[in-house]
C-alpha atoms as a PDB file:
ATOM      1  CA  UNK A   1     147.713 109.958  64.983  1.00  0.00           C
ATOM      2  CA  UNK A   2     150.177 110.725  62.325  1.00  0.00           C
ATOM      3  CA  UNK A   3     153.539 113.228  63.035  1.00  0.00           C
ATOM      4  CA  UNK A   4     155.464 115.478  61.206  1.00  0.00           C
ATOM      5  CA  UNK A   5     154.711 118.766  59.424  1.00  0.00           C
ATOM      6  CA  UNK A   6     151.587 119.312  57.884  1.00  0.00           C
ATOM      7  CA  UNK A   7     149.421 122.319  56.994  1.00  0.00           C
ATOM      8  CA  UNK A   8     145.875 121.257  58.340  1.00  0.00           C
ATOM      9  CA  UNK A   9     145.571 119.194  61.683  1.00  0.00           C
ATOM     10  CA  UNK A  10     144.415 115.004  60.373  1.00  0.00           C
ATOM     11  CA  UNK A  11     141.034 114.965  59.647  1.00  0.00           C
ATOM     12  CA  UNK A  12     139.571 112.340  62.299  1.00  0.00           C
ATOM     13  CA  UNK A  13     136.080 113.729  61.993  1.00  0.00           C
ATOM     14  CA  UNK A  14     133.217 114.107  59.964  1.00  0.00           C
ATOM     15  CA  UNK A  15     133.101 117.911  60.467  1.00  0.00           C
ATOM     16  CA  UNK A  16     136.838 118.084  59.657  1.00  0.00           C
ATOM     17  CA  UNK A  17     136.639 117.779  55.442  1.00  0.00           C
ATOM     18  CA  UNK A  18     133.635 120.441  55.387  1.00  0.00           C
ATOM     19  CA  UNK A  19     135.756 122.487  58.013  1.00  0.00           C
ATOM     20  CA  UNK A  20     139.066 122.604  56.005  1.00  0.00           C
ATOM     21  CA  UNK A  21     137.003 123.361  52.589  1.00  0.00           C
ATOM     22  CA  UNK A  22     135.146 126.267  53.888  1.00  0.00           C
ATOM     23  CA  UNK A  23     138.693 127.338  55.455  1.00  0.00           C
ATOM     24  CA  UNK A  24     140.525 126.645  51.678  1.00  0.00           C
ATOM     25  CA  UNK A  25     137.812 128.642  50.032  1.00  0.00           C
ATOM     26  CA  UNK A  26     137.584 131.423  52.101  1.00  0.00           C
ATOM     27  CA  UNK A  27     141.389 131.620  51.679  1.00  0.00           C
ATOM     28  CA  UNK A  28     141.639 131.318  48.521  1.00  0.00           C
ATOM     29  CA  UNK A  29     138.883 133.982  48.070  1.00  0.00           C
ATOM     30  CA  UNK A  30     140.560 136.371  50.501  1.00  0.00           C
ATOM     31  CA  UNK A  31     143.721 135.815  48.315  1.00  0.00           C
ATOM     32  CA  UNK A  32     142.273 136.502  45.581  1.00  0.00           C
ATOM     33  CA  UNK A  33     140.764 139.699  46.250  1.00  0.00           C
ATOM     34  CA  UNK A  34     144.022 140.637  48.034  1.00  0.00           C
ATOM     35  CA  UNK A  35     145.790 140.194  44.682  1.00  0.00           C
ATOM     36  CA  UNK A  36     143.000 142.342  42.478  1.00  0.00           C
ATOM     37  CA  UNK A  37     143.379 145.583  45.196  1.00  0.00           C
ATOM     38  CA  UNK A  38     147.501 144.747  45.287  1.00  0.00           C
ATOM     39  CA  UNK A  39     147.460 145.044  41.161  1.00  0.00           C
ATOM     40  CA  UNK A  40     145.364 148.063  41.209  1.00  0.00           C
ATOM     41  CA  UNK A  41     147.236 150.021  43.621  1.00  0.00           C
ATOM     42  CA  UNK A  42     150.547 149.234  41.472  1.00  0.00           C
ATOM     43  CA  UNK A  43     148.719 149.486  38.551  1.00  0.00           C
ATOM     44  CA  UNK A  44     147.591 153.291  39.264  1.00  0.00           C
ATOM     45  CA  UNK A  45     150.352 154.251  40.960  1.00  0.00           C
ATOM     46  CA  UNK A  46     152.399 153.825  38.078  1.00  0.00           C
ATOM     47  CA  UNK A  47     149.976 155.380  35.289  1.00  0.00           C
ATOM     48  CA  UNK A  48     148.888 158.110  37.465  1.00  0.00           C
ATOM     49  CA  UNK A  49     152.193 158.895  38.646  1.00  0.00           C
ATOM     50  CA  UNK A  50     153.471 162.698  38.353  1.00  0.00           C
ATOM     51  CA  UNK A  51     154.901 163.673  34.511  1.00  0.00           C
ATOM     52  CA  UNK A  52     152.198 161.074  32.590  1.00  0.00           C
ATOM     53  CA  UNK A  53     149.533 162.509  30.308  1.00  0.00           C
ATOM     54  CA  UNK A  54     146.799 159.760  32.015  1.00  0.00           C
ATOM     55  CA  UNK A  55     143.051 161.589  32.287  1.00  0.00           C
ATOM     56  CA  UNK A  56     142.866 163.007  35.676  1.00  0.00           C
ATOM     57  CA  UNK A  57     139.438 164.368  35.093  1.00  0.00           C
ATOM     58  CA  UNK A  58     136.362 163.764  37.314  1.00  0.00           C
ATOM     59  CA  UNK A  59     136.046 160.064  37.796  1.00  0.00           C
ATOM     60  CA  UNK A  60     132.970 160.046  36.068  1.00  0.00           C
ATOM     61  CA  UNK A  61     134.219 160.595  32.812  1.00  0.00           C
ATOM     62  CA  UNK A  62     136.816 157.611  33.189  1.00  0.00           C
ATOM     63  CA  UNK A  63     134.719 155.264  35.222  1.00  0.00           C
ATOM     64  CA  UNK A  64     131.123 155.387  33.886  1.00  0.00           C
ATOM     65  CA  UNK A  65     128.221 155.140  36.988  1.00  0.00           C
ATOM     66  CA  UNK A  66     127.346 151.720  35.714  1.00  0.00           C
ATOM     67  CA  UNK A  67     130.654 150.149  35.795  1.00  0.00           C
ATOM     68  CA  UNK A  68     131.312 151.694  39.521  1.00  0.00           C
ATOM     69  CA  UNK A  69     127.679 149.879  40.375  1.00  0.00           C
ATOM     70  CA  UNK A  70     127.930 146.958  39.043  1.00  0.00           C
ATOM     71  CA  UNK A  71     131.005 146.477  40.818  1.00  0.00           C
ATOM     72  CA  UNK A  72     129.715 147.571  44.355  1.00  0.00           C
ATOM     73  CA  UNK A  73     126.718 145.500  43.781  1.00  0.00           C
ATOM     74  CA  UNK A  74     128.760 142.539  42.867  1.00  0.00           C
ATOM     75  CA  UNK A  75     131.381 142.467  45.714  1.00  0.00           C
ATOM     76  CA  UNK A  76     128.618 143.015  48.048  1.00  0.00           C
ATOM     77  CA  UNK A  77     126.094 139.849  46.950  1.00  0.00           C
ATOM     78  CA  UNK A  78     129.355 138.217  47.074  1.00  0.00           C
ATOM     79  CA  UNK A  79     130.143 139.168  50.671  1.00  0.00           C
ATOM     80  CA  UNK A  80     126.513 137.808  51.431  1.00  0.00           C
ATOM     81  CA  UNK A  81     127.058 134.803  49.543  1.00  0.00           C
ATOM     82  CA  UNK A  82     129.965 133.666  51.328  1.00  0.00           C
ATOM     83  CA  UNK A  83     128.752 134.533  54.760  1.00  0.00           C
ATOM     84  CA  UNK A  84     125.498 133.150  54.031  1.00  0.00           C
ATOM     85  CA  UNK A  85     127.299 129.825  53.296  1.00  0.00           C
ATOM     86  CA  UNK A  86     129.974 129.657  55.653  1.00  0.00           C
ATOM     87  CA  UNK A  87     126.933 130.605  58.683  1.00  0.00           C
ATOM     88  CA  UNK A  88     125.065 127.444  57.180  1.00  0.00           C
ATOM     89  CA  UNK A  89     127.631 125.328  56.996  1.00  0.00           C
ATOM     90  CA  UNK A  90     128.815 126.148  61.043  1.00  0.00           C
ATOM     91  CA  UNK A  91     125.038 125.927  62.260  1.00  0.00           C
ATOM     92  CA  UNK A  92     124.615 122.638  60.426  1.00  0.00           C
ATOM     93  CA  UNK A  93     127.154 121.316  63.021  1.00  0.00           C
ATOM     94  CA  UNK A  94     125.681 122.244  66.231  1.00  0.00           C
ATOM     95  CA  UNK A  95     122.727 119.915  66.415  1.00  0.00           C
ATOM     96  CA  UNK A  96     123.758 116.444  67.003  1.00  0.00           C
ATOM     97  CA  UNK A  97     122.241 113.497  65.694  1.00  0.00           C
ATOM     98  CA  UNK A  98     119.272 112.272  67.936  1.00  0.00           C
ATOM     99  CA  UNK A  99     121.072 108.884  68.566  1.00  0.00           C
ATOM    100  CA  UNK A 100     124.478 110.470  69.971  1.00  0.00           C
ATOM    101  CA  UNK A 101     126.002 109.328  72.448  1.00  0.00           C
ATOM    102  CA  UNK A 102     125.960 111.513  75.638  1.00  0.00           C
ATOM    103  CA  UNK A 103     129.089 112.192  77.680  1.00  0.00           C
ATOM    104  CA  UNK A 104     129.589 114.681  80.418  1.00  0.00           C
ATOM    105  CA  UNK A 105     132.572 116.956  80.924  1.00  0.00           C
ATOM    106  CA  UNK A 106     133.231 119.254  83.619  1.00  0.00           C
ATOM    107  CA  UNK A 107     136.306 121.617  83.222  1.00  0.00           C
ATOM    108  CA  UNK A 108     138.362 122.537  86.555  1.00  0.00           C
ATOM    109  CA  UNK A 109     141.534 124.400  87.220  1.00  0.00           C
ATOM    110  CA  UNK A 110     143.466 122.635  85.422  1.00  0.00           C
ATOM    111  CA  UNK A 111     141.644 119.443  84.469  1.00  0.00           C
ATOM    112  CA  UNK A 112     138.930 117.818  82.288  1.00  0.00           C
ATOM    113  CA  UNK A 113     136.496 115.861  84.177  1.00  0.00           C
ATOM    114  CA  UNK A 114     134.255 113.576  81.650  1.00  0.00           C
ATOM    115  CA  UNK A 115     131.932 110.713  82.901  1.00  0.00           C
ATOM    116  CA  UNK A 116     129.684 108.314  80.576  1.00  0.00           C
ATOM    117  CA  UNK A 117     126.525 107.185  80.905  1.00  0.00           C
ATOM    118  CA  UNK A 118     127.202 104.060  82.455  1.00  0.00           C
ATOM    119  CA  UNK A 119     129.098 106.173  85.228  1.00  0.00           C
ATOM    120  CA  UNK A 120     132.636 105.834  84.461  1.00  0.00           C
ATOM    121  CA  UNK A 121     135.089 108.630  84.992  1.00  0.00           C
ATOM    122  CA  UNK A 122     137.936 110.068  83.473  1.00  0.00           C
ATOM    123  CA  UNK A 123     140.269 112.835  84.405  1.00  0.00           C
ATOM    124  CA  UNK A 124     142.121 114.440  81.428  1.00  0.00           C
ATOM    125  CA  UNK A 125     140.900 111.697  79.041  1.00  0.00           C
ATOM    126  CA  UNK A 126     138.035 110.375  76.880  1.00  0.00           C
ATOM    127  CA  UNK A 127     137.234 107.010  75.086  1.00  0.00           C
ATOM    128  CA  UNK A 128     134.796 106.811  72.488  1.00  0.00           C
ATOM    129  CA  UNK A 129     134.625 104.418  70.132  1.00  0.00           C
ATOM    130  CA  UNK A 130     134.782 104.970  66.237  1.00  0.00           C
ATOM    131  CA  UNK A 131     131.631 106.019  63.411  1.00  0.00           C
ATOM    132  CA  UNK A 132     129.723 106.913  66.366  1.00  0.00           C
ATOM    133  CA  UNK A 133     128.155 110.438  67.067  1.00  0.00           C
ATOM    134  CA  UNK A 134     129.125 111.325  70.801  1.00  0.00           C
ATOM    135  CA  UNK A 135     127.581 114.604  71.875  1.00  0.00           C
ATOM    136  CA  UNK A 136     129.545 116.519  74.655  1.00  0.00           C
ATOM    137  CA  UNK A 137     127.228 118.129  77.338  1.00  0.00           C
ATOM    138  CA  UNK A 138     129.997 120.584  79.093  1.00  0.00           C
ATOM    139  CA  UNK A 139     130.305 123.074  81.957  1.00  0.00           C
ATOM    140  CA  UNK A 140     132.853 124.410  84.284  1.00  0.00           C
ATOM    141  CA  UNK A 141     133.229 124.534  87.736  1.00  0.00           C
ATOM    142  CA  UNK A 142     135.226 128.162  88.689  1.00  0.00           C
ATOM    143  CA  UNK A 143     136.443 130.179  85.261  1.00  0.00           C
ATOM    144  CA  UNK A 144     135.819 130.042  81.689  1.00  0.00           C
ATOM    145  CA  UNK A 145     137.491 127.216  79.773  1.00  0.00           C
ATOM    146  CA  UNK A 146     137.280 126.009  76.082  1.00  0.00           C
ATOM    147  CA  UNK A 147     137.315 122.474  74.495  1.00  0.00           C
ATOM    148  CA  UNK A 148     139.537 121.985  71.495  1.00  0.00           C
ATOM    149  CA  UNK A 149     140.314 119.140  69.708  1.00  0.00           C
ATOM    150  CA  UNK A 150     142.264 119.991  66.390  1.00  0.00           C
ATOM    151  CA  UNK A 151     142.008 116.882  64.840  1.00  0.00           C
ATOM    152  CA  UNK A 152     138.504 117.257  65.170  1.00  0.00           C
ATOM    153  CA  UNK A 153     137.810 120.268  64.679  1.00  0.00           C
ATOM    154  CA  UNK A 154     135.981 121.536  67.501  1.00  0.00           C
ATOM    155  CA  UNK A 155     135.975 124.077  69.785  1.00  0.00           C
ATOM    156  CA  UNK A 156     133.546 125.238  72.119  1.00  0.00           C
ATOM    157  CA  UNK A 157     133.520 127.489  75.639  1.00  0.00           C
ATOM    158  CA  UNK A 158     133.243 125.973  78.754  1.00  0.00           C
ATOM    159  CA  UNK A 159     131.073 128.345  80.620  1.00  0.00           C
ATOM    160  CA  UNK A 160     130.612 128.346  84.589  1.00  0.00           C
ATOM    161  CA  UNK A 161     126.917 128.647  85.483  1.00  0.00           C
ATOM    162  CA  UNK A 162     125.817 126.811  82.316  1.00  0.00           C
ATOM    163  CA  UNK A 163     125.915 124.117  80.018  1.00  0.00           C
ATOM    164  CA  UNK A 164     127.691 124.354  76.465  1.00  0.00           C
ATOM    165  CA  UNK A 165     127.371 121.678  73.860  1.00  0.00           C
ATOM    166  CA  UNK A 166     129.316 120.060  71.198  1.00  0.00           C
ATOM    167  CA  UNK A 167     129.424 117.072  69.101  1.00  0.00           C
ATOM    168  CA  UNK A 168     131.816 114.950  67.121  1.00  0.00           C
ATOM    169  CA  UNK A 169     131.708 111.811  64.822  1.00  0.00           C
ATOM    170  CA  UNK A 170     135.757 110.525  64.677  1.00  0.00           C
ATOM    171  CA  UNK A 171     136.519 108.278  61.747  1.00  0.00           C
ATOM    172  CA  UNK A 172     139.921 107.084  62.796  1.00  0.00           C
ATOM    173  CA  UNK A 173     140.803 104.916  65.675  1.00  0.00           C
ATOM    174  CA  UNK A 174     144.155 106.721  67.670  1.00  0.00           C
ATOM    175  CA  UNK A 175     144.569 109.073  70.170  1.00  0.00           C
ATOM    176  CA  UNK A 176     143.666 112.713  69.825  1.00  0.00           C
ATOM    177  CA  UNK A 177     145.595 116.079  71.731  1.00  0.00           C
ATOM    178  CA  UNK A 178     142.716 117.737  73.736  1.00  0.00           C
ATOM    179  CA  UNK A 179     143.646 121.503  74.978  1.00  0.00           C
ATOM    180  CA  UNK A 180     142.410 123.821  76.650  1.00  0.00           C
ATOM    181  CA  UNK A 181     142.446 127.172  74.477  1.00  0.00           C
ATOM    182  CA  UNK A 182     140.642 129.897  76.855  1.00  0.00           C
ATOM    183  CA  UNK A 183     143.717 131.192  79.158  1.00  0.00           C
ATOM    184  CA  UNK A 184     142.379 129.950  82.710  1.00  0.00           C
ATOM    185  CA  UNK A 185     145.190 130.528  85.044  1.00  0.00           C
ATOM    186  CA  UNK A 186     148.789 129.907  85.787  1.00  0.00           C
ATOM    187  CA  UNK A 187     148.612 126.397  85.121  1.00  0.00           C
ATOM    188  CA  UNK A 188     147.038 126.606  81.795  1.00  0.00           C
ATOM    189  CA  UNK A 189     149.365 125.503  79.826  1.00  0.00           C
ATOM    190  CA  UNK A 190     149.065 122.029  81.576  1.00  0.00           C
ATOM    191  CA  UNK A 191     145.071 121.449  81.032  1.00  0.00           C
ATOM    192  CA  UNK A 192     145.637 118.958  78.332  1.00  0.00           C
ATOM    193  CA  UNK A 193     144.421 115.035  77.797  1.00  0.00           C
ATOM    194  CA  UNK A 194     143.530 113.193  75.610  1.00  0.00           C
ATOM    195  CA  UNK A 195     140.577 111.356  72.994  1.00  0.00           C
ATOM    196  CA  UNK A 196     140.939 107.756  72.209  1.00  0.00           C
ATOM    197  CA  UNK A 197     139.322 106.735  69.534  1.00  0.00           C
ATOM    198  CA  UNK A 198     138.909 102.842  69.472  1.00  0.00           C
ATOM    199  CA  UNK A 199     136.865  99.804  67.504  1.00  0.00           C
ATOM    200  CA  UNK A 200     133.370  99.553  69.020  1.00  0.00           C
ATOM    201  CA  UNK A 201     134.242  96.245  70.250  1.00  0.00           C
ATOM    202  CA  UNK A 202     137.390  97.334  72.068  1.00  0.00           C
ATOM    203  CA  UNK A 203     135.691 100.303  73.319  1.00  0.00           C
ATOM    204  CA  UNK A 204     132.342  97.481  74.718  1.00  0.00           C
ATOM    205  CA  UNK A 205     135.239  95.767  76.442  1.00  0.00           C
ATOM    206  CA  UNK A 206     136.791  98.896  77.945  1.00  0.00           C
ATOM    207  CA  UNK A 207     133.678 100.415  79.117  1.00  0.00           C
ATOM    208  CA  UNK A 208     132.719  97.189  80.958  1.00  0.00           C
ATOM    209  CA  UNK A 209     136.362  96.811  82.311  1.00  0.00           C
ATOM    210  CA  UNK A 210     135.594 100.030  84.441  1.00  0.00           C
ATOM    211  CA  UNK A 211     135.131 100.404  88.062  1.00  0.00           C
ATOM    212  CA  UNK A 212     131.614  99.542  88.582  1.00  0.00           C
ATOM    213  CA  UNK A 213     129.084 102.408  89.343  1.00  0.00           C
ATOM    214  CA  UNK A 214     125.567 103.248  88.896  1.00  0.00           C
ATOM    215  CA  UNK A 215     124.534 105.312  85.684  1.00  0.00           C
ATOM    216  CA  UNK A 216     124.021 108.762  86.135  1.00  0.00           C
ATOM    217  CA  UNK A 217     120.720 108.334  85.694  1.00  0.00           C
ATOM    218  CA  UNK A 218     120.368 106.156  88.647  1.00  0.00           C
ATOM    219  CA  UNK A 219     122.649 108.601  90.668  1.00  0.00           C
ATOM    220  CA  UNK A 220     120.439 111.290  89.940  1.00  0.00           C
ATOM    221  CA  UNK A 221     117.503 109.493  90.893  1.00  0.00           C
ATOM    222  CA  UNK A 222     119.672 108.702  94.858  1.00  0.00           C
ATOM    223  CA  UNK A 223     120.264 112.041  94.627  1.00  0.00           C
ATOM    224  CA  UNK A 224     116.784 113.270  93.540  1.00  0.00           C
ATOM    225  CA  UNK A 225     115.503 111.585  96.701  1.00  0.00           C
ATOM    226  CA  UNK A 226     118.074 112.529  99.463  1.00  0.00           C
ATOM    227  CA  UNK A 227     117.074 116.091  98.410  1.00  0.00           C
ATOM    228  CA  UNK A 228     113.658 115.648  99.151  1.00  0.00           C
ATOM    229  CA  UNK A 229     112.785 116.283  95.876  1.00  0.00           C
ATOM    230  CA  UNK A 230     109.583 113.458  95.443  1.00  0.00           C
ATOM    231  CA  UNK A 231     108.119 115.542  98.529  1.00  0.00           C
ATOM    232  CA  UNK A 232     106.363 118.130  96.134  1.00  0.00           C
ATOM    233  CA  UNK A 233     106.982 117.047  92.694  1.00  0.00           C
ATOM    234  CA  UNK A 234     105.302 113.201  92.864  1.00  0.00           C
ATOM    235  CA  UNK A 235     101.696 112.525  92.589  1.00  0.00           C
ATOM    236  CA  UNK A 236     100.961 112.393  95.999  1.00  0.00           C
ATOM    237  CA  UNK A 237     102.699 115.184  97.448  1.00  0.00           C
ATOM    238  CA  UNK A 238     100.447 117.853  99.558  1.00  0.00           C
ATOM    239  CA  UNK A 239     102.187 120.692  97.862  1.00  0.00           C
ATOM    240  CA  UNK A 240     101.817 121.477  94.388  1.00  0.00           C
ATOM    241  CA  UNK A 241     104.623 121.560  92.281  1.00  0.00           C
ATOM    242  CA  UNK A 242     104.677 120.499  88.325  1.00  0.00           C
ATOM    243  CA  UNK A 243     105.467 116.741  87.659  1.00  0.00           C
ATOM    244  CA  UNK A 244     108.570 115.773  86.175  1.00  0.00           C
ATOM    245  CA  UNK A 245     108.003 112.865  84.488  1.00  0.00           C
ATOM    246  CA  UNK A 246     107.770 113.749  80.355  1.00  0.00           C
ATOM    247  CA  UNK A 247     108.681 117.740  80.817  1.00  0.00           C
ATOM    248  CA  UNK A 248     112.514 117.106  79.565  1.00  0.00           C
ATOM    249  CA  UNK A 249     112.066 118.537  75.957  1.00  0.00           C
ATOM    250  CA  UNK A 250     108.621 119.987  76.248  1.00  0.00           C
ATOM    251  CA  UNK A 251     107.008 123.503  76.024  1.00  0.00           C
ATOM    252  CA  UNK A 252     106.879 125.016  79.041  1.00  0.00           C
ATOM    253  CA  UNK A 253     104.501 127.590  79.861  1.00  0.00           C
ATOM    254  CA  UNK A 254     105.814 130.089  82.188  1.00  0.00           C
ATOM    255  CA  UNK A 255     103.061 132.435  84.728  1.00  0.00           C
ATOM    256  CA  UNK A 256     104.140 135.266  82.917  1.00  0.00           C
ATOM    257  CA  UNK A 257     103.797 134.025  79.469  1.00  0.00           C
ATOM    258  CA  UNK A 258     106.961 133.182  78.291  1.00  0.00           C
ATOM    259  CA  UNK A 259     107.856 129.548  76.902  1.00  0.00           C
ATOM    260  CA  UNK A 260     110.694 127.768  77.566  1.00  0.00           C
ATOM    261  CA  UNK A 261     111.596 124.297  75.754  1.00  0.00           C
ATOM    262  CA  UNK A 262     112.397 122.276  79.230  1.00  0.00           C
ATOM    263  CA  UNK A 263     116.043 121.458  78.202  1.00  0.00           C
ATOM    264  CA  UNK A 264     120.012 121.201  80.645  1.00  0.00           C
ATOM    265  CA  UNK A 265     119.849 124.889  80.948  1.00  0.00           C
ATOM    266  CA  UNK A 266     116.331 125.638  81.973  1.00  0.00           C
ATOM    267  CA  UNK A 267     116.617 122.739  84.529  1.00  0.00           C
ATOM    268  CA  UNK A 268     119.278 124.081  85.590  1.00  0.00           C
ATOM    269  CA  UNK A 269     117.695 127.349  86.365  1.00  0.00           C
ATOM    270  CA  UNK A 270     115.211 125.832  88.044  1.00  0.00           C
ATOM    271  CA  UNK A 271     117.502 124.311  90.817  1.00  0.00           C
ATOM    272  CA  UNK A 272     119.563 126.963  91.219  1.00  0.00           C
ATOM    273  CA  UNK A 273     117.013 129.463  90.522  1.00  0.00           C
ATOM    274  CA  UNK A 274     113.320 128.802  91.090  1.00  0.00           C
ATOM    275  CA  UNK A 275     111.668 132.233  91.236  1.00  0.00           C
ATOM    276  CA  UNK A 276     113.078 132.763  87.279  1.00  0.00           C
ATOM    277  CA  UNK A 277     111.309 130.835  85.506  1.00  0.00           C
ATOM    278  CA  UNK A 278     107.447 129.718  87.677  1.00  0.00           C
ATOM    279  CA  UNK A 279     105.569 127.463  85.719  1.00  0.00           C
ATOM    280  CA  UNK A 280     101.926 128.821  85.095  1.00  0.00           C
ATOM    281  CA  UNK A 281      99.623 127.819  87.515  1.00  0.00           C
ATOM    282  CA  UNK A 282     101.741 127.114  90.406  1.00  0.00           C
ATOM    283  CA  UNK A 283     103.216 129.173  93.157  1.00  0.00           C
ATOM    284  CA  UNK A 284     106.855 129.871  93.251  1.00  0.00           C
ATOM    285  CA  UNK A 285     107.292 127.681  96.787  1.00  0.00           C
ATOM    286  CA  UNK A 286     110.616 125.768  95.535  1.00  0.00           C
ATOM    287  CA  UNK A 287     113.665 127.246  97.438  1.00  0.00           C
ATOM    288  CA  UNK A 288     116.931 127.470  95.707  1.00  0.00           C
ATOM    289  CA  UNK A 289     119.603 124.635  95.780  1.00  0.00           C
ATOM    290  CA  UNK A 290     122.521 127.351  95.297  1.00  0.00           C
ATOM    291  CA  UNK A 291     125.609 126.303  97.170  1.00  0.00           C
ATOM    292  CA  UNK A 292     123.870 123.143  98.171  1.00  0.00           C
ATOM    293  CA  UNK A 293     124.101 121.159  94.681  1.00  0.00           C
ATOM    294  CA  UNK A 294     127.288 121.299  92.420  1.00  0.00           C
ATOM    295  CA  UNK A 295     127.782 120.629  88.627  1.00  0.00           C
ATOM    296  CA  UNK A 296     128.342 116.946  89.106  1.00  0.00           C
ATOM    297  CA  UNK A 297     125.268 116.613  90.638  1.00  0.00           C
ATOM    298  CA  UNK A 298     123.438 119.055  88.780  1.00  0.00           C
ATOM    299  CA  UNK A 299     124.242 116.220  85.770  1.00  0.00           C
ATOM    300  CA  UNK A 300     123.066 113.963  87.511  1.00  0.00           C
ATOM    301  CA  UNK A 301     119.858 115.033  88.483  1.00  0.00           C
ATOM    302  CA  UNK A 302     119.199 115.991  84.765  1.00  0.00           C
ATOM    303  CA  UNK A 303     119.802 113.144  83.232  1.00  0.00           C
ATOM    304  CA  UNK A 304     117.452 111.646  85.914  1.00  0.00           C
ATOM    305  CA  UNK A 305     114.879 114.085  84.931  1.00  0.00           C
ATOM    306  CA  UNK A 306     115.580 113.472  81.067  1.00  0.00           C
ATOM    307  CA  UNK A 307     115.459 109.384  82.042  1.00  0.00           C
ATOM    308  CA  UNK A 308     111.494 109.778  82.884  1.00  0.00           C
ATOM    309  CA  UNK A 309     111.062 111.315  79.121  1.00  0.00           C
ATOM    310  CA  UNK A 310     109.207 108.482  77.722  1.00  0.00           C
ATOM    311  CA  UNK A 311     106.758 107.424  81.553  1.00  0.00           C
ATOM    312  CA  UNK A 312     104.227 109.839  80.172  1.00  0.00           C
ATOM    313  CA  UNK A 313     104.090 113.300  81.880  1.00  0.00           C
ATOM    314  CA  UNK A 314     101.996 113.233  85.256  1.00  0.00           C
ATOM    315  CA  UNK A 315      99.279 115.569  86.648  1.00  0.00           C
END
């Protein structure tokens, strides 16, 4: 990562060009109009200033009604225009590619906890390797936080009680400043780390150089079982309860006819809150994991539940 004074952060992203020319055009449009109403105001002041002989009849016959509506109507398609565009060109980056790479973080007073796939953990840093989409599934464990990395130009919440995503592409190898930018308590200041950005094949090496652990996956499933889960969501269970194998990313039909796409946040719900969202045609019998299951594992038993996408949905 390159030093000294410069106006813009490096650009060690794909989102960071199309960031910095929607920022330069908006600028330079703001400028602009800044300079027109800055002329005007000079420009009046001075011909309609006391002792000059300047018409100071009714405006209409110095400003004809076509001139003051072609005006409004232009200024106003042009608002439109540029928030149309600049709305596009934000949404376009919240939906990362299907193939991303998935990485958990979990802010804490006054820390970033982020875990991989494979199950190895970081505190206050991240390593992902270069030209590959990495898509950050994020929540918090006590107040609001917010993940920003300049050089990358992204910024999102970190909201206790839910998940928050973001994603990133970087395009340099180095390491990246990661902050914190939500004020989160007196030791604020110090909830920084780090993004390295390696080669693919340093980052291969890396990855396998980690403590050993199962994926999260494979946690999720221990977990999934120690709970007592199977009991009433497997086949052969006596009480009925939907099966979990295939719902990640399906329509879900709720009792009283909502439908909810069966994604982090509504599984969420349905640990911590059961009677919210009952699937139709079963009785709300789950009881609340509240207190008994925290964010980590929360992760983990979601990306167990996401791992049975593609075993075909039972019952």
């Amino acid at each position: 990562m390159n030093s000294g004074l410069r106006l813009f952060p490096e650009e060690a992203s794909t989102q960071a060009p199309a960031t910095d020319t929607l920022f330069l055009i908006l600028m330079i449009v703001s400028a602009a109009i800044i300079i027109l109403v800055v002329t005007l105001v000079i420009t009046f002041s001075l011909r309609y200033r006391r002792g000059t002989k300047a018409n100071r009849g009714p405006l209409r016959d110095i400003i004809s009604r076509e001139f003051e509506i072609g005006w409004t109507a232009g200024t106003c398609f042009l608002a439109l225009f540029l928030f149309w565009w600049s709305g596009s060109a934000d949404l376009s980056t919240l939906v990362p590619p299907r193939d991303a790479m998935e990485i958990h973080v979990v802010g804490k007073q006054w820390m970033w906890k982020t875990q991989h796939a494979n199950g190895a953990r970081e505190i206050n840093a991240l390593h992902v390797p270069v030209n590959e989409p990495v898509r950050l599934v994020m929540t918090s464990e006590d107040v609001i936080h917010s993940f920003y990395v300049p050089d990358f130009r992204i910024k999102r919440d970190v909201l206790p009680g839910r998940y928050t995503e973001t994603w990133f592409n970087a395009t340099k190898t180095g390491t990246y400043h990661l902050f914190c930018t939500q004020f989160c308590g007196t030791e604020h200041s110090r909830m920084i780390g780090e993004i390295v950005v390696m080669p693919k094949d340093e980052f291969s090496k890396w990855l396998h150089e980690q403590p050993q652990s199962a994926d999260i996956s494979k946690e999720g499933a221990a977990l999934y079982a120690s709970l007592g889960c199977a009991s009433c969501h497997e086949g052969k269970s006596r009480v009925q309860a939907p099966r979990l194998a295939g719902v990640y990313g399906s329509a879900v039909h709720l009792r009283d006819g909502r439908i909810f796409t069966a994604d982090d946040a509504y599984i969420r719900d349905a640990i911590l809150e059961p009677d919210k969202h009952v699937v139709a045609g079963y009785e709300p019998l789950m009881p609340s994991f509240e207190g008994l299951v925290g964010d980590d594992e929360i992760l983990r038993l979601t990306a167990y539940i996401r791992s049975l996408k593609g075993k075909g949905r039972a019952g």
